[in-house]
C-alpha atoms as a PDB file:
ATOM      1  CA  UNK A   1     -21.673 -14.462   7.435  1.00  0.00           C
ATOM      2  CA  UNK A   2     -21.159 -17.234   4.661  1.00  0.00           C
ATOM      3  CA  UNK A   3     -22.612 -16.347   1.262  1.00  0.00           C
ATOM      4  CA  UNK A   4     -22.799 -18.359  -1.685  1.00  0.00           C
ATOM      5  CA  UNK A   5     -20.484 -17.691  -4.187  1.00  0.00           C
ATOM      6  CA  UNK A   6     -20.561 -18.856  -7.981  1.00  0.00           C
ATOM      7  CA  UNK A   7     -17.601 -20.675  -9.478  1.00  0.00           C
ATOM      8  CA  UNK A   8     -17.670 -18.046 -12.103  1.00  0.00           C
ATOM      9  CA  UNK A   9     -17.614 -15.277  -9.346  1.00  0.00           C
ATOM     10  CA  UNK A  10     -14.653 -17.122  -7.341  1.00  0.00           C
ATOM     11  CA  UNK A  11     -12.597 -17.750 -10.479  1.00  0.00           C
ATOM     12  CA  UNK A  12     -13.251 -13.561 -11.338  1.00  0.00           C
ATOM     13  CA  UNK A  13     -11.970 -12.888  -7.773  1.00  0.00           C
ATOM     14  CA  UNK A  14      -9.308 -15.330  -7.514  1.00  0.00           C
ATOM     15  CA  UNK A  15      -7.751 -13.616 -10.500  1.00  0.00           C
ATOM     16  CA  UNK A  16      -8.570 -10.035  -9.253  1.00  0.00           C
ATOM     17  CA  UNK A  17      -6.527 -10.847  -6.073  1.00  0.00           C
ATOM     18  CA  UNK A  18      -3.527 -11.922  -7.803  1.00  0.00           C
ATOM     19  CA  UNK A  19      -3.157  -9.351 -10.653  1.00  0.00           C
ATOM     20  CA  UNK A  20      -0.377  -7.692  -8.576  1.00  0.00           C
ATOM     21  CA  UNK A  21       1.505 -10.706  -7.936  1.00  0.00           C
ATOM     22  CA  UNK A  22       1.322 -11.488 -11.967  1.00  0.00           C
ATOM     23  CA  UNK A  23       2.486  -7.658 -12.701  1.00  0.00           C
ATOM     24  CA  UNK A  24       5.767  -8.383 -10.484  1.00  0.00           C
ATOM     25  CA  UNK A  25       6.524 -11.285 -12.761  1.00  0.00           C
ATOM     26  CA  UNK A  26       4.832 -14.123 -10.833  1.00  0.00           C
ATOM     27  CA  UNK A  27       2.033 -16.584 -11.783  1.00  0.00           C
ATOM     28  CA  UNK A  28      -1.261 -16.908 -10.006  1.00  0.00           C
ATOM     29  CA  UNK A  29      -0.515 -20.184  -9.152  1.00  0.00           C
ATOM     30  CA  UNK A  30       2.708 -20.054  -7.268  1.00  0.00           C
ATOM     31  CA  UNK A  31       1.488 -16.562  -5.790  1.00  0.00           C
ATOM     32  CA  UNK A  32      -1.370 -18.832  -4.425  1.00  0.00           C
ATOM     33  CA  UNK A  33       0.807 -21.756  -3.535  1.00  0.00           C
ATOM     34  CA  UNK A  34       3.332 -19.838  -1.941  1.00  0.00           C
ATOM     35  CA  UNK A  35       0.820 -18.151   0.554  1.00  0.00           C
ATOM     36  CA  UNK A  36      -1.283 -21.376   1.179  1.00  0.00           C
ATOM     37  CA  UNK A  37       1.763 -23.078   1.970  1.00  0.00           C
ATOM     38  CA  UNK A  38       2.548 -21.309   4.753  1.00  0.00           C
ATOM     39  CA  UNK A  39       1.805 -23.027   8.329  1.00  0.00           C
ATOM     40  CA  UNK A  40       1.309 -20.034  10.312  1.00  0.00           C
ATOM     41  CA  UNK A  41      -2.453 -18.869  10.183  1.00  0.00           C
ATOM     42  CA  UNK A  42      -1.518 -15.180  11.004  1.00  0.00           C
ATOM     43  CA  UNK A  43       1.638 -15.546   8.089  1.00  0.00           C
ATOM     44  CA  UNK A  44      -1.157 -16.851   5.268  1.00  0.00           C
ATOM     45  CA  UNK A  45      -3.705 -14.362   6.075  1.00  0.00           C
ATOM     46  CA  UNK A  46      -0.667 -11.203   5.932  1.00  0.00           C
ATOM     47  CA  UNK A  47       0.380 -13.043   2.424  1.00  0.00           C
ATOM     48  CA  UNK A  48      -3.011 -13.224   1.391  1.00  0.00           C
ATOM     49  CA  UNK A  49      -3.687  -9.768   2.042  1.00  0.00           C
ATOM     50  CA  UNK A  50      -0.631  -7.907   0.851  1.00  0.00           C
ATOM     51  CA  UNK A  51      -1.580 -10.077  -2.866  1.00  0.00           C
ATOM     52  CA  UNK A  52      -5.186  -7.969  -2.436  1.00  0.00           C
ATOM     53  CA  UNK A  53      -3.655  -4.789  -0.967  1.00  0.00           C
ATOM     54  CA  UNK A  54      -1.781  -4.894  -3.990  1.00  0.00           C
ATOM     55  CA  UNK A  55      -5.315  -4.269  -6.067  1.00  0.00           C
ATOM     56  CA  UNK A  56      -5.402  -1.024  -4.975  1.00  0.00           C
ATOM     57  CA  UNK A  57      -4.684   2.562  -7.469  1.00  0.00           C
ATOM     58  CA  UNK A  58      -2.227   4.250  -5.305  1.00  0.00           C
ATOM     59  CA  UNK A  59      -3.845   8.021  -4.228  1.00  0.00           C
ATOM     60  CA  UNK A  60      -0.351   9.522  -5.193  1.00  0.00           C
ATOM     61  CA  UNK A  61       2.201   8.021  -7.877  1.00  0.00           C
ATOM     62  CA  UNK A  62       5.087   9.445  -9.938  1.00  0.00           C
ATOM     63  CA  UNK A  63       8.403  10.017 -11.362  1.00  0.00           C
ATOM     64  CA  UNK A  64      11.138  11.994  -9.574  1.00  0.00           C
ATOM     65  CA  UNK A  65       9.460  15.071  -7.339  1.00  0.00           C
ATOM     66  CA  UNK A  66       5.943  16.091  -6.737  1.00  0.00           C
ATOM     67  CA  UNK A  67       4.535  17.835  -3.152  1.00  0.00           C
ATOM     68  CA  UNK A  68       0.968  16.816  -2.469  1.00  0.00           C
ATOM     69  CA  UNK A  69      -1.688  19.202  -2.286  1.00  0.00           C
ATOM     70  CA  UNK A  70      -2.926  19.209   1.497  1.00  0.00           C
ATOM     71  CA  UNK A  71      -5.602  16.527   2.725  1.00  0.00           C
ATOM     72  CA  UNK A  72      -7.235  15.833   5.577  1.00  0.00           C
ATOM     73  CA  UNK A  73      -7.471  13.095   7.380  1.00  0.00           C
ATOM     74  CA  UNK A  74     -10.270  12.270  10.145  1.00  0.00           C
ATOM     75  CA  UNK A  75      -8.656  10.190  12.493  1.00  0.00           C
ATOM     76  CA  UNK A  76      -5.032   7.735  12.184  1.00  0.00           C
ATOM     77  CA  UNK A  77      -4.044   6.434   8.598  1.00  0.00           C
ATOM     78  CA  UNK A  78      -1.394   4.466   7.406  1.00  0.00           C
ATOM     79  CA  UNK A  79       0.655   5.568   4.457  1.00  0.00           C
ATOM     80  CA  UNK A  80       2.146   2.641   2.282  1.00  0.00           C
ATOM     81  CA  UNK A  81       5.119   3.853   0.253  1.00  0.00           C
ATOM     82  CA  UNK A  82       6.950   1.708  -2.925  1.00  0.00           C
ATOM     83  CA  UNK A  83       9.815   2.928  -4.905  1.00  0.00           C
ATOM     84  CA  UNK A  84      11.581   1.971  -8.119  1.00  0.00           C
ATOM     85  CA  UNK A  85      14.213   3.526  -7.460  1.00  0.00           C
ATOM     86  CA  UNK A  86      17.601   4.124  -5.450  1.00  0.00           C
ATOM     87  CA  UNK A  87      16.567   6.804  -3.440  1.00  0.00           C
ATOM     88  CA  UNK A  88      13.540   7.795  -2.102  1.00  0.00           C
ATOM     89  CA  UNK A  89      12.320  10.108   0.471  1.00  0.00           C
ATOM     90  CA  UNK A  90       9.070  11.073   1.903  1.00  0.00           C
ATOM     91  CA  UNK A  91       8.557  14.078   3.909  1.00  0.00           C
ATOM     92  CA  UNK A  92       4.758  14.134   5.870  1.00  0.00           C
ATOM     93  CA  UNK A  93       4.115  17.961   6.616  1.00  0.00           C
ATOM     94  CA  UNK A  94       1.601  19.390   8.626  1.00  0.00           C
ATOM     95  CA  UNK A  95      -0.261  22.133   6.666  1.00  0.00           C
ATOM     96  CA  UNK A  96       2.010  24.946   7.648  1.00  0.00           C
ATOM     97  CA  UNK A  97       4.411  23.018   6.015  1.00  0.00           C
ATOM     98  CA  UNK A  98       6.723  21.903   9.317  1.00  0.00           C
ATOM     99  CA  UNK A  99       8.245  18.185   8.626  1.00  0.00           C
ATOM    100  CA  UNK A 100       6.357  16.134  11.035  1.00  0.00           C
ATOM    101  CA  UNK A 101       8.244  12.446   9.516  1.00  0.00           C
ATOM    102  CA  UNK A 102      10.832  11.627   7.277  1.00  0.00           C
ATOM    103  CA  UNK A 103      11.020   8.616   5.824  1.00  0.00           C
ATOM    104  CA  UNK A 104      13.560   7.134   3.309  1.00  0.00           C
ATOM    105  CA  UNK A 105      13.784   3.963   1.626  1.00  0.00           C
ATOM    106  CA  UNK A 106      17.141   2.987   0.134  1.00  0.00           C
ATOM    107  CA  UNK A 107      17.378   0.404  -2.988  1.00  0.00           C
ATOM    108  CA  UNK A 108      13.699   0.457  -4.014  1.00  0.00           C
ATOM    109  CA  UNK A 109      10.611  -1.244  -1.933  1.00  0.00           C
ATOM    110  CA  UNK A 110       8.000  -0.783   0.314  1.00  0.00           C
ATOM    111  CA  UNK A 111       7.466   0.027   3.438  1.00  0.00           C
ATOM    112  CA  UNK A 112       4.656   1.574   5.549  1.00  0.00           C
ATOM    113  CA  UNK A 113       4.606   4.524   8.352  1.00  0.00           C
ATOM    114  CA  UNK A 114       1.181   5.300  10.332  1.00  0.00           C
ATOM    115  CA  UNK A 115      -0.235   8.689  11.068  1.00  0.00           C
ATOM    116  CA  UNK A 116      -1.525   9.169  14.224  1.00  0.00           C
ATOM    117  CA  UNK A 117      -3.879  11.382  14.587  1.00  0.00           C
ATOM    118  CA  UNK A 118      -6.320  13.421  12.537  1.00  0.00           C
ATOM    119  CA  UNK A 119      -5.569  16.720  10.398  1.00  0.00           C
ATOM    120  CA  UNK A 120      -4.315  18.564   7.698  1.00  0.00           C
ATOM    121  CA  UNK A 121      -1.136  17.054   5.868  1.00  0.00           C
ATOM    122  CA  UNK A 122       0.430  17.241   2.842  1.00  0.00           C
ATOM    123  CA  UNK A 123       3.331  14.678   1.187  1.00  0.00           C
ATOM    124  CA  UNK A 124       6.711  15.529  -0.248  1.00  0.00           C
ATOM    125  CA  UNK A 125       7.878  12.980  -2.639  1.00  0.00           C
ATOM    126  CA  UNK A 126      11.459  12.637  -3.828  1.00  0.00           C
ATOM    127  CA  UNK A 127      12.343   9.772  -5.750  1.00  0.00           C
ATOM    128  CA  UNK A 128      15.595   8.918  -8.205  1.00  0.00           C
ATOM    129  CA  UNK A 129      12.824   6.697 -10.256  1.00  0.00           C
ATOM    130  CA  UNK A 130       9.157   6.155 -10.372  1.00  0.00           C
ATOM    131  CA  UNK A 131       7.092   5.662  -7.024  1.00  0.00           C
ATOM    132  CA  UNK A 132       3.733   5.083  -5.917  1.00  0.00           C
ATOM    133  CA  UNK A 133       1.898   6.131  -2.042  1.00  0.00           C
ATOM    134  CA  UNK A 134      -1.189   4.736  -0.914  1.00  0.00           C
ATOM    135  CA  UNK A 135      -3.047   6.874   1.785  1.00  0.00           C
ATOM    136  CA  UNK A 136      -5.462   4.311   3.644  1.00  0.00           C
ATOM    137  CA  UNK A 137      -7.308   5.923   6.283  1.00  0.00           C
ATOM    138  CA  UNK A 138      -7.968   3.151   9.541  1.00  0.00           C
ATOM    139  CA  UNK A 139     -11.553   2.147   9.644  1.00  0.00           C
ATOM    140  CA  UNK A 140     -12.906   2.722  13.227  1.00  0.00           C
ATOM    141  CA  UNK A 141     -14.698  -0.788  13.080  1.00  0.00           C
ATOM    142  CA  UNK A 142     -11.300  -2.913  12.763  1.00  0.00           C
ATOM    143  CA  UNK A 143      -9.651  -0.891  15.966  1.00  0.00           C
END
């Protein structure tokens, strides 16, 4: 469906979309530049949408330790992790409190881990600096 935007409206979103590229010290411009000059289709639309994933309040985010209270999740999920830090480890438990993953990340970053399958979990964050986690259930519609 095409709908008709206002200049006013795309300008607004344009700089929405690239308020986390500005934050980690780039400007909208060669945030834009650098994804629209990529050749790949698939490549541009990944850069595109890692600048507007970026828009997102993580659901957990901290300093050093903190263990999640359970959620629940209805069906598979991906969990997006950064870190600040040197050292960070994240622990997904079932609601008993058995490990199910670990996951590290060494030298600050991101990365990503998916959840299969639907339940009762909760998170145990250990960081050496500040971190943020984004739970983002999968949408049944884009499977």
């Amino acid at each position: 469906m095409i709908r008709n935007v206002s200049m006013a409206n795309a300008a607004a979103l344009s700089l929405v979309c690239l308020m986390p590229a500005m934050a980690e010290g780039r400007d909208a411009t060669s945030a834009l530049k650098s994804c629209g000059g990529l050749s790949d289709g698939q490549a541009r639309l990944a850069c595109f949408d890692a600048l507007v994933a970026g828009l997102e309040a993580p659901t957990y985010q901290g300093r050093l330790s903190l263990l999640t209270e359970p959620f629940e999740l209805k069906g598979p999920a991906k969990l997006r992790f950064h870190s600040d830090g040197a050292i960070f480890v994240l622990y997904v438990k079932a609601a008993d409190g058995t490990v199910l993953q670990n996951l590290h990340i060494g030298g600050g970053g991101e990365d990503s881990y998916r959840i299969e399958s639907a339940g009762t979990y909760r998170l145990q964050i250990n960081g050496s600096e500040s971190w943020r986690v984004w739970v983002e259930p999968e949408n049944a519609e884009t499977n």
